[in-house]
PDB file of N, CA and C in Angstrom:
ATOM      1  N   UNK A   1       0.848  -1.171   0.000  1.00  0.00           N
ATOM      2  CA  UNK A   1       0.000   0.000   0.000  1.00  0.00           C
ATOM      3  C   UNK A   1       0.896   1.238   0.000  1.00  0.00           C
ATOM      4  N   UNK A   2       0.490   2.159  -0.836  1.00  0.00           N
ATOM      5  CA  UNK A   2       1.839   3.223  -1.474  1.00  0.00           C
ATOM      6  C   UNK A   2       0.811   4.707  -0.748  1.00  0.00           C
ATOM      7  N   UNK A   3       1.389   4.862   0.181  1.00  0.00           N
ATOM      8  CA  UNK A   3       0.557   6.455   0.962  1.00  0.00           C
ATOM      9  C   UNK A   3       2.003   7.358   0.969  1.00  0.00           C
ATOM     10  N   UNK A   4       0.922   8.546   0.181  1.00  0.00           N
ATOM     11  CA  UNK A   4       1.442   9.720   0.138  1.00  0.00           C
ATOM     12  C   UNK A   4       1.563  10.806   1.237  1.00  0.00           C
ATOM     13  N   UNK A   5       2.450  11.816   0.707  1.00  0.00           N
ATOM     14  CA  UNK A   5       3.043  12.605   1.989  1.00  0.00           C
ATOM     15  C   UNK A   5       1.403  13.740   2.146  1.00  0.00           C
ATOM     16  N   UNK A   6       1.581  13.765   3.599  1.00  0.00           N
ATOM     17  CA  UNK A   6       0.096  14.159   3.962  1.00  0.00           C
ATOM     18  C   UNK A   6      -1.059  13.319   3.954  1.00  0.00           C
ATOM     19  N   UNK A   7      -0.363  12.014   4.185  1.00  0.00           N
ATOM     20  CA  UNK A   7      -1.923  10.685   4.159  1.00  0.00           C
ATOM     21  C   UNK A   7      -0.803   9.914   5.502  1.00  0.00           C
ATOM     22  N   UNK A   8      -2.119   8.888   5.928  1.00  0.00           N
ATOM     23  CA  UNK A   8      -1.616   8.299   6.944  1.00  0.00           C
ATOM     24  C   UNK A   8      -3.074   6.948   6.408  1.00  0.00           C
ATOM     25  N   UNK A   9      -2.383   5.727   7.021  1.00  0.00           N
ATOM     26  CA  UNK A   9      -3.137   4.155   7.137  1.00  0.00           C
ATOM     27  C   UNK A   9      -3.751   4.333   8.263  1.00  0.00           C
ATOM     28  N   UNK A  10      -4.868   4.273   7.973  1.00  0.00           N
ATOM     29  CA  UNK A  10      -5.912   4.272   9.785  1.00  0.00           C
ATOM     30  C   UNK A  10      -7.022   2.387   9.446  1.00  0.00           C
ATOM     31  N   UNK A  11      -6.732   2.229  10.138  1.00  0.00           N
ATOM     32  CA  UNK A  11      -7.339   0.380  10.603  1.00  0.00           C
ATOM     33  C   UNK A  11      -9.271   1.048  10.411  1.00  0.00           C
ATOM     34  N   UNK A  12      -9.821   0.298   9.552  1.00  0.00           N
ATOM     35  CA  UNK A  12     -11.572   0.749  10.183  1.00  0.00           C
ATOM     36  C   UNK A  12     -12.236  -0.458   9.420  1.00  0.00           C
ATOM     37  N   UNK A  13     -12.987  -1.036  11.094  1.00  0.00           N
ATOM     38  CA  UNK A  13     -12.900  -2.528  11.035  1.00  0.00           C
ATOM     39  C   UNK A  13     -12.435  -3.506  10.588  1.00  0.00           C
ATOM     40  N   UNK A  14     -11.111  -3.646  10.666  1.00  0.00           N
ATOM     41  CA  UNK A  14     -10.224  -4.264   9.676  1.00  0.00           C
ATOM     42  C   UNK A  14      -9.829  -4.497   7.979  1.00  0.00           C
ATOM     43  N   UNK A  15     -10.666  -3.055   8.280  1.00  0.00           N
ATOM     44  CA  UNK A  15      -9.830  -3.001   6.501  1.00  0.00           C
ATOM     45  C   UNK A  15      -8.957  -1.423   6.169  1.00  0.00           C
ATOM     46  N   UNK A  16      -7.875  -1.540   5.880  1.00  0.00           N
ATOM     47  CA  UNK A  16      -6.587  -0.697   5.995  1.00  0.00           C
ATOM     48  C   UNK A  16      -7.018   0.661   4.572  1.00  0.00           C
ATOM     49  N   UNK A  17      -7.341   1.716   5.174  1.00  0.00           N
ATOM     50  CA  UNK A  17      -7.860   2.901   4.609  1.00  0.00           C
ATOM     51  C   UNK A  17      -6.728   4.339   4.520  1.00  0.00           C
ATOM     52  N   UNK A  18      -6.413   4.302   3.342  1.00  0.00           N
ATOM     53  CA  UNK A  18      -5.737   5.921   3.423  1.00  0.00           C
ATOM     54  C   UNK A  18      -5.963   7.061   3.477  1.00  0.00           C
ATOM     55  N   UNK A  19      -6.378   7.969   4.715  1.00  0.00           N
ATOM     56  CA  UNK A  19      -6.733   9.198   4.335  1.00  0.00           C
ATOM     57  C   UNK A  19      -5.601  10.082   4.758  1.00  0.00           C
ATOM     58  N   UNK A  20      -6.620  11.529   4.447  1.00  0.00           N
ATOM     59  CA  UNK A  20      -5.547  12.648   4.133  1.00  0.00           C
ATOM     60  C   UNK A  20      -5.135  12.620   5.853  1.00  0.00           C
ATOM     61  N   UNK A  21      -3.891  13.314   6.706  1.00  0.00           N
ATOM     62  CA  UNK A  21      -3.300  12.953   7.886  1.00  0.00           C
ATOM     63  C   UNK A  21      -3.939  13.804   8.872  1.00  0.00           C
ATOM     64  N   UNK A  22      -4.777  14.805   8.509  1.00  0.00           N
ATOM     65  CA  UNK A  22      -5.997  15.564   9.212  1.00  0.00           C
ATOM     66  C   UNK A  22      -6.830  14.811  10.085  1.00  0.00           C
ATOM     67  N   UNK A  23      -7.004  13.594   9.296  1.00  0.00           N
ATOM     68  CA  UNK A  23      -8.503  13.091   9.763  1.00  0.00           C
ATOM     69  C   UNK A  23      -8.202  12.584  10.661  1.00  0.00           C
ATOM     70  N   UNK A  24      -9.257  12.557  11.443  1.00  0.00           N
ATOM     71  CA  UNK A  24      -9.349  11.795  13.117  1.00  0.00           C
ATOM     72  C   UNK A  24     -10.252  10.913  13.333  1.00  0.00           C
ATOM     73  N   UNK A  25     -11.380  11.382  12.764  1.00  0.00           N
ATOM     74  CA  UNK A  25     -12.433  10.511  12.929  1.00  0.00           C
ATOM     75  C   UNK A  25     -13.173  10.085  11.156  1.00  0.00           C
ATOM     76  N   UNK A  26     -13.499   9.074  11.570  1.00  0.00           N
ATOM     77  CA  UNK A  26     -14.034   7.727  10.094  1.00  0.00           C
ATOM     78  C   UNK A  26     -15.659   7.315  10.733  1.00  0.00           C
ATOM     79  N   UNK A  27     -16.682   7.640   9.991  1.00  0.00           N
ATOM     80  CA  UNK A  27     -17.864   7.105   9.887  1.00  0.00           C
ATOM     81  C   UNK A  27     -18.288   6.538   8.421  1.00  0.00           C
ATOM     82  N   UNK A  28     -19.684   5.581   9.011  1.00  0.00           N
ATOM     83  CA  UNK A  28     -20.558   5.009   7.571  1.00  0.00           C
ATOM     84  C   UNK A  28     -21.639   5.992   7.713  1.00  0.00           C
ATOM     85  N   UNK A  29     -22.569   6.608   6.477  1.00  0.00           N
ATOM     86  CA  UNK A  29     -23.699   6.542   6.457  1.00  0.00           C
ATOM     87  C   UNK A  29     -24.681   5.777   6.041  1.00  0.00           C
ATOM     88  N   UNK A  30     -26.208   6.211   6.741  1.00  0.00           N
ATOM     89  CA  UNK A  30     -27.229   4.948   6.065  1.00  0.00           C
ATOM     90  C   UNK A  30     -26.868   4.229   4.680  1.00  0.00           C
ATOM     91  N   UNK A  31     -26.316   5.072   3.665  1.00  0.00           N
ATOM     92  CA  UNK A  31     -26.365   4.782   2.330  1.00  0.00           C
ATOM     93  C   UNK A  31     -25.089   4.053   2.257  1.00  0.00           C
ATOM     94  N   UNK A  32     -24.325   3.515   3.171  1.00  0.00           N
ATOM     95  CA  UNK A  32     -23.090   2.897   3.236  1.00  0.00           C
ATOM     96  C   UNK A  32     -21.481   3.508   2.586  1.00  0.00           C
ATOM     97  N   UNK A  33     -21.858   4.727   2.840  1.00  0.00           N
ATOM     98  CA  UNK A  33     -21.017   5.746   2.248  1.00  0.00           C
ATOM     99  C   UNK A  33     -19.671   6.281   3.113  1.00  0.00           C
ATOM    100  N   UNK A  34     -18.551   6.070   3.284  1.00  0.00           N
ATOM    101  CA  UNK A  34     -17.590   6.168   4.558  1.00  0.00           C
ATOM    102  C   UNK A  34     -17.133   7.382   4.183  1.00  0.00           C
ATOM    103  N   UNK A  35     -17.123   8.445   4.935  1.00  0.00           N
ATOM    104  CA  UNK A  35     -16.296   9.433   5.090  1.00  0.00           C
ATOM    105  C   UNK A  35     -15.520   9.562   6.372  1.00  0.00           C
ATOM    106  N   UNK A  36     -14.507  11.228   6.254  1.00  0.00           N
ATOM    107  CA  UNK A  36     -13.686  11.396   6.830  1.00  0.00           C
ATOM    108  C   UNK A  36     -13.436  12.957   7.555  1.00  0.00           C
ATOM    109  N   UNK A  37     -13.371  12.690   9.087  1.00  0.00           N
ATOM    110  CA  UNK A  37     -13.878  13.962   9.524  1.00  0.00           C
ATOM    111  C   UNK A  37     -12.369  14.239  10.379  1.00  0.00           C
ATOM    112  N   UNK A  38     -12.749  15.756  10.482  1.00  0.00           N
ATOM    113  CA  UNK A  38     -11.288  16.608  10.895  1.00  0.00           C
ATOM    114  C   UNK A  38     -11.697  16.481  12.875  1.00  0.00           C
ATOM    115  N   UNK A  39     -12.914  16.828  13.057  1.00  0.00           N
ATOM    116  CA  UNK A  39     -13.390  16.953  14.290  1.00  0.00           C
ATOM    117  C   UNK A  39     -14.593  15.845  14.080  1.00  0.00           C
ATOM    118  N   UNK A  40     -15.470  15.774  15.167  1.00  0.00           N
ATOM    119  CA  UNK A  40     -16.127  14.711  15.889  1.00  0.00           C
ATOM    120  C   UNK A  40     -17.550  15.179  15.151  1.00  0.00           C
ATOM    121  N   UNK A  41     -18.180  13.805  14.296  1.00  0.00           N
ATOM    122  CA  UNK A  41     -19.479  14.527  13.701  1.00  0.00           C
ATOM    123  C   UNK A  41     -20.801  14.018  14.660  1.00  0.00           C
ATOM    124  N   UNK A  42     -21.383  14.647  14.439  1.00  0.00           N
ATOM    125  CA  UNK A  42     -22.740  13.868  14.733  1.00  0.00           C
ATOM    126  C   UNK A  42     -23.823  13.382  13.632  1.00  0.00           C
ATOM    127  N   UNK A  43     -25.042  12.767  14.118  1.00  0.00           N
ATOM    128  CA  UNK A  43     -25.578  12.431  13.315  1.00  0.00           C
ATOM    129  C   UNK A  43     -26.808  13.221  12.679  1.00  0.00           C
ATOM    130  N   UNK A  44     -27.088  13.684  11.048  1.00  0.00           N
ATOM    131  CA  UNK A  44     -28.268  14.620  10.872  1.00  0.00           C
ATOM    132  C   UNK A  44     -29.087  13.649  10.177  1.00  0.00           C
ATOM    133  N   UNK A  45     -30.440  13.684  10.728  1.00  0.00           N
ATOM    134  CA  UNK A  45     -31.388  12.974   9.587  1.00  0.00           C
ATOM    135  C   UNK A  45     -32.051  13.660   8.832  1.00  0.00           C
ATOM    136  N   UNK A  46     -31.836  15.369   8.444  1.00  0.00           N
ATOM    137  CA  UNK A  46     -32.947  16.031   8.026  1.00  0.00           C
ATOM    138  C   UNK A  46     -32.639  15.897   5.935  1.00  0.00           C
ATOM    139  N   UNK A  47     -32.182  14.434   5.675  1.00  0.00           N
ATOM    140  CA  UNK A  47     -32.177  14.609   4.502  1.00  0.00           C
ATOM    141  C   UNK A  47     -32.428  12.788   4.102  1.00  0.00           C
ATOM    142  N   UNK A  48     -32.541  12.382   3.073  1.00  0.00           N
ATOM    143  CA  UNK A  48     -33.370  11.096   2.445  1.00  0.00           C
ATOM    144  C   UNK A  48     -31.896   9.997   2.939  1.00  0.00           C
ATOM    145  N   UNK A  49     -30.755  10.395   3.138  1.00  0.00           N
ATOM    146  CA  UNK A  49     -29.839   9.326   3.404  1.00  0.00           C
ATOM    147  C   UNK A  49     -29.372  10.185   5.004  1.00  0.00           C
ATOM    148  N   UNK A  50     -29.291   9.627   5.809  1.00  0.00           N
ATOM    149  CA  UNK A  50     -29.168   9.423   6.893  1.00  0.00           C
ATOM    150  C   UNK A  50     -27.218  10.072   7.440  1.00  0.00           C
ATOM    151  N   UNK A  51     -27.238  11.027   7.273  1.00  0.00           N
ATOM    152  CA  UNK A  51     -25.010  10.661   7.456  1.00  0.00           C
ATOM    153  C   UNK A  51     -24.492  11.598   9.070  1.00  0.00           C
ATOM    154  N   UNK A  52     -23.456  11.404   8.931  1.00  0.00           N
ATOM    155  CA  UNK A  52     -22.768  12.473   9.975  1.00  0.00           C
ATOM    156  C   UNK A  52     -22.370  13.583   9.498  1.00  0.00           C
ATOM    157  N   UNK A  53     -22.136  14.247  10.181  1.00  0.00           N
ATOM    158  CA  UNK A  53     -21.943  15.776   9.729  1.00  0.00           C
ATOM    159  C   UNK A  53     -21.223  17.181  10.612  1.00  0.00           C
ATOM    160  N   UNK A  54     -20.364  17.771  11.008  1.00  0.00           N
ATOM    161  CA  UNK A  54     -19.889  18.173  11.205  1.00  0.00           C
ATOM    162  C   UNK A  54     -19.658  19.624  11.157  1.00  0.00           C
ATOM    163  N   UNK A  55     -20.050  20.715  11.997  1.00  0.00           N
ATOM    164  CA  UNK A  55     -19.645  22.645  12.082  1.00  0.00           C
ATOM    165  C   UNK A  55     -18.823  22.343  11.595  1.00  0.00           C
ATOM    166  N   UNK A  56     -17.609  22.485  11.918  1.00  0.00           N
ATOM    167  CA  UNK A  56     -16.156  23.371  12.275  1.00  0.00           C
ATOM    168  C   UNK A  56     -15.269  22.242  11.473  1.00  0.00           C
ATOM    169  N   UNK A  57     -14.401  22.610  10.638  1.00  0.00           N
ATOM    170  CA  UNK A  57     -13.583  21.746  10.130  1.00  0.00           C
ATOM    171  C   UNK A  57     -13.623  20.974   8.895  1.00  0.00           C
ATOM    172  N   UNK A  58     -12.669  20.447   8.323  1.00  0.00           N
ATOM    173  CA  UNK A  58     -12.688  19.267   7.330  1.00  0.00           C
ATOM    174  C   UNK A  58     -13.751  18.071   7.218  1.00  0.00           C
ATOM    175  N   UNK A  59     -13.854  17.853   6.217  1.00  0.00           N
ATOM    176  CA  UNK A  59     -14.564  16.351   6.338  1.00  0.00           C
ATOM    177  C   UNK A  59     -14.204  15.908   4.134  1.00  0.00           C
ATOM    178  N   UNK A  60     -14.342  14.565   4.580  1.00  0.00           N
ATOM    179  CA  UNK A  60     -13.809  14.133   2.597  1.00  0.00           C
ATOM    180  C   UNK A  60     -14.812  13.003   2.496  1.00  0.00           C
ATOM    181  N   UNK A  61     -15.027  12.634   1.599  1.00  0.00           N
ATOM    182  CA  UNK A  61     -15.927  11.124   1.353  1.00  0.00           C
ATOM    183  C   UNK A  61     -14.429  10.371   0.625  1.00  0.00           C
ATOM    184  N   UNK A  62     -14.530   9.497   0.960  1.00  0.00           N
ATOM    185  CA  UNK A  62     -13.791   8.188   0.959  1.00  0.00           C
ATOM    186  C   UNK A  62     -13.978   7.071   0.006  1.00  0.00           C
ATOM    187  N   UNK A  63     -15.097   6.519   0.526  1.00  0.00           N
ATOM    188  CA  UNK A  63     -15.568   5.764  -1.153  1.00  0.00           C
ATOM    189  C   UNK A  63     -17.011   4.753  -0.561  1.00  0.00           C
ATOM    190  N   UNK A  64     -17.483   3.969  -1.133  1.00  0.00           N
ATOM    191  CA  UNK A  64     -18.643   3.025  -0.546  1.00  0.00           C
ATOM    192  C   UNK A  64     -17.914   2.018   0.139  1.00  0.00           C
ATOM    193  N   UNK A  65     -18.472   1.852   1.462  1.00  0.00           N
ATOM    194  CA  UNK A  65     -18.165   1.161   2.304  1.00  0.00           C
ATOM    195  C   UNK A  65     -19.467   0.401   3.307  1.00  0.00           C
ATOM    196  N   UNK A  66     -19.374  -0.788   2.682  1.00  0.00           N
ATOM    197  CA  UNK A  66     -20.550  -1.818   3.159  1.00  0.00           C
ATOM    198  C   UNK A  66     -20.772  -2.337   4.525  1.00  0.00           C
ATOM    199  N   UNK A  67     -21.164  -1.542   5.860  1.00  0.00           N
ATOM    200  CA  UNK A  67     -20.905  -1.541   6.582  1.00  0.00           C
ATOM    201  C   UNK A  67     -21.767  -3.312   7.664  1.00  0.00           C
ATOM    202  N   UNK A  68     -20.819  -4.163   7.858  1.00  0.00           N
ATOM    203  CA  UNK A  68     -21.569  -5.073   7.977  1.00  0.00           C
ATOM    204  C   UNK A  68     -21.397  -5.834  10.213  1.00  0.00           C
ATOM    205  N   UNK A  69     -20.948  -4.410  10.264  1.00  0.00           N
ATOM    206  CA  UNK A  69     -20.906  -4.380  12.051  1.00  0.00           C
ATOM    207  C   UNK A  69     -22.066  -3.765  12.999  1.00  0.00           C
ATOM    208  N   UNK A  70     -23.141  -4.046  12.730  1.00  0.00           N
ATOM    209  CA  UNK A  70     -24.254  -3.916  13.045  1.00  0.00           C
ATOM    210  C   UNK A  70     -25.017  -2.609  12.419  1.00  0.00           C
ATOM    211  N   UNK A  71     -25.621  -1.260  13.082  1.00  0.00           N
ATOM    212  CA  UNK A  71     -26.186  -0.620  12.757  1.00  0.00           C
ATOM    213  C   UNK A  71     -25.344   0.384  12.730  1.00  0.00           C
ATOM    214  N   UNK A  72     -25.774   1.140  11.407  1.00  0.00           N
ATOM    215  CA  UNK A  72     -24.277   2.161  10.636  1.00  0.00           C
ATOM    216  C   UNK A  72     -24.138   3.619  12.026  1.00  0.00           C
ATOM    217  N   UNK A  73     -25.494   3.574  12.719  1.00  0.00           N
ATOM    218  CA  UNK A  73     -25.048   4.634  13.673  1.00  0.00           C
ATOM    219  C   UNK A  73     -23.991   4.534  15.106  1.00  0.00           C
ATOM    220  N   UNK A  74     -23.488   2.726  14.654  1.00  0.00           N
ATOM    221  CA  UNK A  74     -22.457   2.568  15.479  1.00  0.00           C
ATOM    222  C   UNK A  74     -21.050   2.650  14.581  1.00  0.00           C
ATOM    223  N   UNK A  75     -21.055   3.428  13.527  1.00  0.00           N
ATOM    224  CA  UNK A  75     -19.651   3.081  12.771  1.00  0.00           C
ATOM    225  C   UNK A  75     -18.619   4.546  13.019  1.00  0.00           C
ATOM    226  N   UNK A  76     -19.032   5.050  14.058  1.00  0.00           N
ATOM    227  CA  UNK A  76     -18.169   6.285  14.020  1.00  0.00           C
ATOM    228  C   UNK A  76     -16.932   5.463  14.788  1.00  0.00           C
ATOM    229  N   UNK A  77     -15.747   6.038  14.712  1.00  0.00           N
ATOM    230  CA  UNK A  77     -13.977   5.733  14.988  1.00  0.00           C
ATOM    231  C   UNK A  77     -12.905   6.666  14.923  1.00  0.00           C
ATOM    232  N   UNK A  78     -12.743   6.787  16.562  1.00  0.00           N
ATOM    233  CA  UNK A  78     -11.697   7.898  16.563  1.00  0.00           C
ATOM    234  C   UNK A  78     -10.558   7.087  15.919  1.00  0.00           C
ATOM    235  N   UNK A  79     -10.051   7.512  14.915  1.00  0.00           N
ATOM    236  CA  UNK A  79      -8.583   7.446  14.543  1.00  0.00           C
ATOM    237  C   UNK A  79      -7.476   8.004  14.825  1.00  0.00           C
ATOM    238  N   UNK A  80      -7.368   9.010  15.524  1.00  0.00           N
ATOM    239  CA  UNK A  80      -6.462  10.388  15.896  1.00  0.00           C
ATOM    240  C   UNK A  80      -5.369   9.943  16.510  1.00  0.00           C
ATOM    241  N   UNK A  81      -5.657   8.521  16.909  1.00  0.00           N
ATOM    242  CA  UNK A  81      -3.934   8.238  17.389  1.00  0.00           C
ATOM    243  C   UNK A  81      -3.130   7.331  16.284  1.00  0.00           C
ATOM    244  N   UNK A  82      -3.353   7.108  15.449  1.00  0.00           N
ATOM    245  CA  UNK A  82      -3.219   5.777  14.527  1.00  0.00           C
ATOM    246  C   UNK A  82      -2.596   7.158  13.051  1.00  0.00           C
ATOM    247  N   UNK A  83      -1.098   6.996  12.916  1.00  0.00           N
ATOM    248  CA  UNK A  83      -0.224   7.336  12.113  1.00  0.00           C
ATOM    249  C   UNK A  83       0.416   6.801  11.223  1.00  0.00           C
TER     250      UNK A  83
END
């Protein structure tokens, strides 16, 4: 796995993900959609797919991610120590 300068390998549920070296925290949404947040999101339902979301800071989408560890409003993961 070839990570570039300003990316870091963060573990999310055992499958090895590169994001940019900002990110701290990794969620799924309803639509099985994984993104990547700078600060701590919460959850908004006021739209047809269900996601986290975040004031202050960064956030990236990542790619589809089939979340199969129970219910996607348990897929949030601090990453912030993992370099």
């Amino acid at each position: 796995m070839r990570v570039g300068e300003g990316e870091k390998v963060v573990n999310y549920f055992g499958t090895q993900v590169i994001v940019p070296a900002w990110v701290n925290w990794l969620a799924v949404d309803k639509c099985e959609e994984l993104y990547a947040y700078e600060n701590e999101p919460y959850v908004d339902k006021s739209d047809d797919c269900d996601r986290w979301y975040e004031d202050t800071g960064k956030s990236i989408f990542i790619g589809e991610f089939p979340f199969k560890e129970g219910r996607w409003v348990n897929s949030l993961v601090n990453v912030s120590s993992e370099a």
